[in-house]
N, C-alpha and C. Protein backbone atom coordinates (compact mmCIF):
# COMPACT_ATOMS: atom_id res chain seq x y z
N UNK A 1 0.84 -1.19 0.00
CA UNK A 1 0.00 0.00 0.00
C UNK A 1 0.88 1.25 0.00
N UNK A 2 0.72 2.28 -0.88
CA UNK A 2 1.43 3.48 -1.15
C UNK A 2 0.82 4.00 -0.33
N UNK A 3 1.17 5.54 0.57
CA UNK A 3 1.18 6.92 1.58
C UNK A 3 1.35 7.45 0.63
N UNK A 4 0.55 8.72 0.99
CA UNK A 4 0.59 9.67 0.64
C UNK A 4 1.84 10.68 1.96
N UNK A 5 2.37 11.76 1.09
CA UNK A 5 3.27 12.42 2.55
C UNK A 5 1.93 12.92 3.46
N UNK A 6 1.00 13.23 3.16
CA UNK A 6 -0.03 13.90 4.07
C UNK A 6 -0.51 12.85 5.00
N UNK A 7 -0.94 11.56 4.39
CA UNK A 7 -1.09 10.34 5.28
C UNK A 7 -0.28 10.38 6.48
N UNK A 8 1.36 9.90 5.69
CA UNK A 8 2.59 9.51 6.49
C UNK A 8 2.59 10.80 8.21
N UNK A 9 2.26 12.06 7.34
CA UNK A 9 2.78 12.99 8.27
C UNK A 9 1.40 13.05 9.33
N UNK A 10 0.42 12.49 9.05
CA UNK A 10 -1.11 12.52 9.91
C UNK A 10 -0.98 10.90 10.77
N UNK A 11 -0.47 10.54 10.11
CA UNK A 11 0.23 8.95 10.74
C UNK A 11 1.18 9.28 12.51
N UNK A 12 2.67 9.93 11.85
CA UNK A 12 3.13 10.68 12.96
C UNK A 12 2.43 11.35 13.80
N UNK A 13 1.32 12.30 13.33
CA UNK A 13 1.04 12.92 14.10
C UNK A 13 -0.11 12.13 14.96
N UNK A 14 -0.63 10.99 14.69
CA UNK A 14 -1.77 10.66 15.63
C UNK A 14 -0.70 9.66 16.54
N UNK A 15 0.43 9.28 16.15
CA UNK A 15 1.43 8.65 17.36
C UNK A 15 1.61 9.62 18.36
N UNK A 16 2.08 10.44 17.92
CA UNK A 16 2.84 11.30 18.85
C UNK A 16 1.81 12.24 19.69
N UNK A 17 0.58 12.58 19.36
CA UNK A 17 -0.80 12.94 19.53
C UNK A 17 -0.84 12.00 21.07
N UNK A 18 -0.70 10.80 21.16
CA UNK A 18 -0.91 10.18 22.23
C UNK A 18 -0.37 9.87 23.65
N UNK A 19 0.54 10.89 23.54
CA UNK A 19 1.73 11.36 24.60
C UNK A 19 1.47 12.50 25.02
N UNK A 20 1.76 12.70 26.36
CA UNK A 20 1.68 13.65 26.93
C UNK A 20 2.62 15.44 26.45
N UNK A 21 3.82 14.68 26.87
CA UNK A 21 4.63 15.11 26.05
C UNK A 21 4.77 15.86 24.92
N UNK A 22 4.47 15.20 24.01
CA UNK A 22 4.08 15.81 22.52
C UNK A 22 5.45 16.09 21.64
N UNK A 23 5.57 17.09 20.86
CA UNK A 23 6.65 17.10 19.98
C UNK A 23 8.00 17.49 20.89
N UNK A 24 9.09 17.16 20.79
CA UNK A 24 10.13 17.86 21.50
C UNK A 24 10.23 19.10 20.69
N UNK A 25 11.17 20.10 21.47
CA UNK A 25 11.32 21.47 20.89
C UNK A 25 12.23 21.64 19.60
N UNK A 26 12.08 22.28 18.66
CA UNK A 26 12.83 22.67 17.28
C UNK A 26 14.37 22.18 17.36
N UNK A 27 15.19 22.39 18.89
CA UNK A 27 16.65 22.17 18.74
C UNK A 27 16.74 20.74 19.62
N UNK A 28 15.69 19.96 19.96
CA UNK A 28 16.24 18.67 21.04
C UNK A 28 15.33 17.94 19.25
N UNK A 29 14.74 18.64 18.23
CA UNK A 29 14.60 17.83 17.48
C UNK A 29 15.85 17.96 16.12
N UNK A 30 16.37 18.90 16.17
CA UNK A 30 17.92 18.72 15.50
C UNK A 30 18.67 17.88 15.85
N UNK A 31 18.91 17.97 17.27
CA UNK A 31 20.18 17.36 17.54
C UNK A 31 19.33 15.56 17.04
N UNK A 32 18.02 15.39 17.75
CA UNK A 32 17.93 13.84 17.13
C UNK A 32 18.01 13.66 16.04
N UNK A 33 18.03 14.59 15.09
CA UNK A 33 18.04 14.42 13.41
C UNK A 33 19.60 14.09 12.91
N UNK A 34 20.34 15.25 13.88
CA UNK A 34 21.71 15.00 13.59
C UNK A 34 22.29 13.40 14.03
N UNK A 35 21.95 13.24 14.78
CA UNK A 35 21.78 11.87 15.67
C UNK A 35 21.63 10.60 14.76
N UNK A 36 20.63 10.60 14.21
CA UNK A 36 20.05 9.85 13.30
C UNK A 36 20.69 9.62 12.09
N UNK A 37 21.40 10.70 11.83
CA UNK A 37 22.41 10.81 10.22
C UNK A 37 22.94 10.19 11.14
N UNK A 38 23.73 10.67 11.84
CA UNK A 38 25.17 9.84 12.64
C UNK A 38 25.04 7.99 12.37
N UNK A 39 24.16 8.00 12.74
CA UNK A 39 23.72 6.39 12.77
C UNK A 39 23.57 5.88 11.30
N UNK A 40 23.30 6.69 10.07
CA UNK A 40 23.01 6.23 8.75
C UNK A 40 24.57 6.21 8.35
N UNK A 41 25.06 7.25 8.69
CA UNK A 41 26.76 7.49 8.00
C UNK A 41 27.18 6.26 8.66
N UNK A 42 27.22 5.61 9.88
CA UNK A 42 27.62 4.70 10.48
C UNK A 42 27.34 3.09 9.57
N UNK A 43 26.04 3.11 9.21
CA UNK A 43 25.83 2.01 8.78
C UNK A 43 26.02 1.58 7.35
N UNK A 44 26.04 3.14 6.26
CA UNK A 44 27.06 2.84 5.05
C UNK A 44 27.96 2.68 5.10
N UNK A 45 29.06 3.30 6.35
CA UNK A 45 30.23 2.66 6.60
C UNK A 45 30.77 1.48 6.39
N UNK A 46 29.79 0.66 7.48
CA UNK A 46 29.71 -0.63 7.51
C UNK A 46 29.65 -1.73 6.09
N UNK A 47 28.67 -0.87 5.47
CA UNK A 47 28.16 -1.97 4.52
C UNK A 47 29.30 -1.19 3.08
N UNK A 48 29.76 -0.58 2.66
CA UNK A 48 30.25 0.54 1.55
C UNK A 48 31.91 0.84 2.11
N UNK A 49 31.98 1.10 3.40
CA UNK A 49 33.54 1.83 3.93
C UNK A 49 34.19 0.51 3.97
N UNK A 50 35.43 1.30 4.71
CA UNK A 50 36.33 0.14 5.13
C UNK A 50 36.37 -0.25 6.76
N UNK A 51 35.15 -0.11 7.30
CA UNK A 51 34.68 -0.32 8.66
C UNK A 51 33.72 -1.42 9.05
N UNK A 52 34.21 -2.51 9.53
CA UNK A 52 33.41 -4.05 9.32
C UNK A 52 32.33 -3.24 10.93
N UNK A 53 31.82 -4.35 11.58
CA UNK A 53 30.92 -4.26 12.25
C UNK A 53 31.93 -5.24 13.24
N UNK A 54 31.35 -4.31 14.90
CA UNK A 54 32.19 -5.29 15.88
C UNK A 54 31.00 -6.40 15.56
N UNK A 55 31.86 -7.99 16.48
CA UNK A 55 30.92 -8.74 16.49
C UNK A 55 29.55 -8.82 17.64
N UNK A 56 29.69 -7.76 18.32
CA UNK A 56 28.64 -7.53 19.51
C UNK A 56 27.37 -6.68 19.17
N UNK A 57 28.15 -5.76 17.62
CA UNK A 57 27.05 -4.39 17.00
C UNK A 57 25.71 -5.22 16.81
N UNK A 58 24.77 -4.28 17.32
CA UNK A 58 23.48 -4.56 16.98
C UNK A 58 23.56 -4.72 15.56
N UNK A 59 22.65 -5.77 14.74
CA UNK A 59 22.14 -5.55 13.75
C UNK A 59 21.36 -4.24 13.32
N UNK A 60 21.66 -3.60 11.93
CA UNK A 60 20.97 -2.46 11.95
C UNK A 60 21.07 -2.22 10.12
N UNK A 61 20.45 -1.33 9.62
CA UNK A 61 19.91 -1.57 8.23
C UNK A 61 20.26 0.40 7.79
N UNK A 62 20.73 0.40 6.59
CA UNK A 62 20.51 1.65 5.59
C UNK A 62 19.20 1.85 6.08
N UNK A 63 18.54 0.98 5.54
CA UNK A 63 16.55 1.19 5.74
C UNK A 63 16.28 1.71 6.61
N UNK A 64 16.29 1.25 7.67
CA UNK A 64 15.96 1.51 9.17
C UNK A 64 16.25 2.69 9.31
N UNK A 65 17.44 3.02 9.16
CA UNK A 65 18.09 4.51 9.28
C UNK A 65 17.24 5.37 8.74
N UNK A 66 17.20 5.00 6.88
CA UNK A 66 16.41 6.27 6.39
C UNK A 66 15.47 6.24 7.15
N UNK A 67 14.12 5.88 7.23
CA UNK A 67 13.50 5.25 8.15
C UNK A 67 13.10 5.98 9.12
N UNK A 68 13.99 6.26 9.74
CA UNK A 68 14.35 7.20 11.31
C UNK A 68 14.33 8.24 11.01
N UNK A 69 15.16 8.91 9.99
CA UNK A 69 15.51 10.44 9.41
C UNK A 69 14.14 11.02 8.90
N UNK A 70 13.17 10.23 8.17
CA UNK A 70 12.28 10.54 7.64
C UNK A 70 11.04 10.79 8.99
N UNK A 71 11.22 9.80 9.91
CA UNK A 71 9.82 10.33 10.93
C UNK A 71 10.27 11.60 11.66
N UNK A 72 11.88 11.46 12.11
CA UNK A 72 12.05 12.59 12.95
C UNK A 72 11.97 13.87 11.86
N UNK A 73 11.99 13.77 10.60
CA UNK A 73 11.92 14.41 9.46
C UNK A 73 10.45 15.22 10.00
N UNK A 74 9.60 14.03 9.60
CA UNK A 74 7.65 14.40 9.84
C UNK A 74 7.74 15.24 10.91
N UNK A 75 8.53 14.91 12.46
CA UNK A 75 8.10 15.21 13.28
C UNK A 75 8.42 16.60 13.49
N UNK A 76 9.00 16.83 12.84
CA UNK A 76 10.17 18.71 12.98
C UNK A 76 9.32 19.43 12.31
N UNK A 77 8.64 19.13 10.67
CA UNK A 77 7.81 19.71 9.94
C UNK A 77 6.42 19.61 10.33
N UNK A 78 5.76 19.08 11.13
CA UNK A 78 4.36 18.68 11.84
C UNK A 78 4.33 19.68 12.81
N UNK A 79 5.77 19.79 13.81
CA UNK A 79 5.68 20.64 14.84
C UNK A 79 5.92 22.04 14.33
N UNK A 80 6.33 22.29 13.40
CA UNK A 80 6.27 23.48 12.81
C UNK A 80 5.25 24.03 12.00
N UNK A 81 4.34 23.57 11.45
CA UNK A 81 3.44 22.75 10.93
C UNK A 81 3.45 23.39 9.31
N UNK A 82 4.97 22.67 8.76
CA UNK A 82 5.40 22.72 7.60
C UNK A 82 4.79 21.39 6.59
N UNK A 83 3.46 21.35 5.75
CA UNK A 83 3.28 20.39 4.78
C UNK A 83 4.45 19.89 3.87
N UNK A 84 4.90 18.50 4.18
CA UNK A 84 6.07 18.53 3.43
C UNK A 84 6.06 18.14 2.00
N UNK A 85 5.34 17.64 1.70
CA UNK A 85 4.45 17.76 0.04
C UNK A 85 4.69 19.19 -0.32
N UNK A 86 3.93 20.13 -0.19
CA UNK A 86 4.08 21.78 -0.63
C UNK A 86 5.99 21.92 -0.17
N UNK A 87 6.55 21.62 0.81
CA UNK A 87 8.19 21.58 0.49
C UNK A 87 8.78 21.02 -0.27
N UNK A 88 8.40 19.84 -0.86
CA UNK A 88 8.84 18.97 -1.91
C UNK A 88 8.84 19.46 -3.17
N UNK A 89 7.19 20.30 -3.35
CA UNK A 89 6.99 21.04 -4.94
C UNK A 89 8.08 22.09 -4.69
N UNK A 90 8.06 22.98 -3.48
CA UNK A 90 8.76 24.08 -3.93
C UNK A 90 10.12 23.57 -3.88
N UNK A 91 10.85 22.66 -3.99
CA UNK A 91 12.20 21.98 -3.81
C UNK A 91 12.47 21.63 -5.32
N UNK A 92 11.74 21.19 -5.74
CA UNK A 92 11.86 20.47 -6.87
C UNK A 92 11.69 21.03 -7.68
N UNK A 93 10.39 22.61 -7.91
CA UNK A 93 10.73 23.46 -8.86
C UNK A 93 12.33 24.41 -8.46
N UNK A 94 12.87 24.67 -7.77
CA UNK A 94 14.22 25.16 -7.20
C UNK A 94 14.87 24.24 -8.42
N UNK A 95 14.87 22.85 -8.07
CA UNK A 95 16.06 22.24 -8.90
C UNK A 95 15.83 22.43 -10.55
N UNK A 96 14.10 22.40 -10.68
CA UNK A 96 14.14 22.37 -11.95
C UNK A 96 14.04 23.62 -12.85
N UNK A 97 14.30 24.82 -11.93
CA UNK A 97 14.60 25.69 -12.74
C UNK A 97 15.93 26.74 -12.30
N UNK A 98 16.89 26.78 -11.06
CA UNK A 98 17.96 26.76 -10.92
C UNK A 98 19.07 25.98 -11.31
N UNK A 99 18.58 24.93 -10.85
CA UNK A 99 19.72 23.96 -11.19
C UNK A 99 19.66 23.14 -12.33
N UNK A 100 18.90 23.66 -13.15
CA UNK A 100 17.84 22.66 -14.66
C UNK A 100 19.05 22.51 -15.56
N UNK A 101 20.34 23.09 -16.20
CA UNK A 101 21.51 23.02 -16.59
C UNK A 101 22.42 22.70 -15.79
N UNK A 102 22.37 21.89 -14.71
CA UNK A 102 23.81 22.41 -13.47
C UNK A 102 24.80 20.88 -14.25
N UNK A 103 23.59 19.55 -14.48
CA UNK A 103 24.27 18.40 -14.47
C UNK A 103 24.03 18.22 -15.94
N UNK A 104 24.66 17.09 -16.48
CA UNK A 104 24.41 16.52 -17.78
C UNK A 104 23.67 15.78 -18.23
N UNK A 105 22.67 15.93 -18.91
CA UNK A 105 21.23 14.85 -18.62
C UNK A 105 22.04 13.87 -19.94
N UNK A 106 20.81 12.90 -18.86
CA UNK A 106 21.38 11.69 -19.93
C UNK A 106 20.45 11.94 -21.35
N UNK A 107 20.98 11.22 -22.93
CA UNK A 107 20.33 11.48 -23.92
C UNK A 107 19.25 10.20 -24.04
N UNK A 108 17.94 10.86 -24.08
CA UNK A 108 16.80 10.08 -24.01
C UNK A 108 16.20 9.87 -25.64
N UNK A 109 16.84 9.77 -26.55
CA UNK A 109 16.03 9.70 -27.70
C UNK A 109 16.38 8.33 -28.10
């Protein structure tokens, strides 16, 4: 079953909806974001670098990671209450009309 980002991000939000708590603040949700890369750079390491895995390391996945980046992603733009669909269009017209010459497209004919 495909999500929509509006789903995904109404998804997050009825989890996190159920805590007292609620969203952490704009910079305790950076640092977990930064956090979270830390852990993705860690695990291409593993699988891509020249850095094996001790034999005690938790099992842990690229996936998982993105995974992580993407809810704490939802959760930064929800608490801000940034639609990340409408960030995506305006991202993507950015590339496709700033950066629309930057790379070499491949020849499609």
């Amino acid at each position: 079953m495909e999500k929509s980002m509006a789903e995904m991000q109404r998804e997050v939000d009825r989890y996190i909806s159920q805590f007292k708590e609620g969203y952490f603040s704009p910079l305790s949700m950076m640092a977990r974001m930064s956090e979270e890369v830390g852990e993705l750079a860690r695990e291409v390491n593993h699988q891509f670098g020249e850095k094996p895995k001790k034999p005690d390391e938790a099992e842990n996945s690229i996936e998982m990671e993105l995974g992580d980046i993407l809810f704490i992603t939802m959760c930064f733009a929800n608490s801000l209450g940034i639609d990340l669909a409408e960030a995506h269009d305006k991202v993507m017209h950015k590339f496709n009309t700033r950066d629309a010459n930057r790379w070499t497209k491949l020849n499609t004919d």
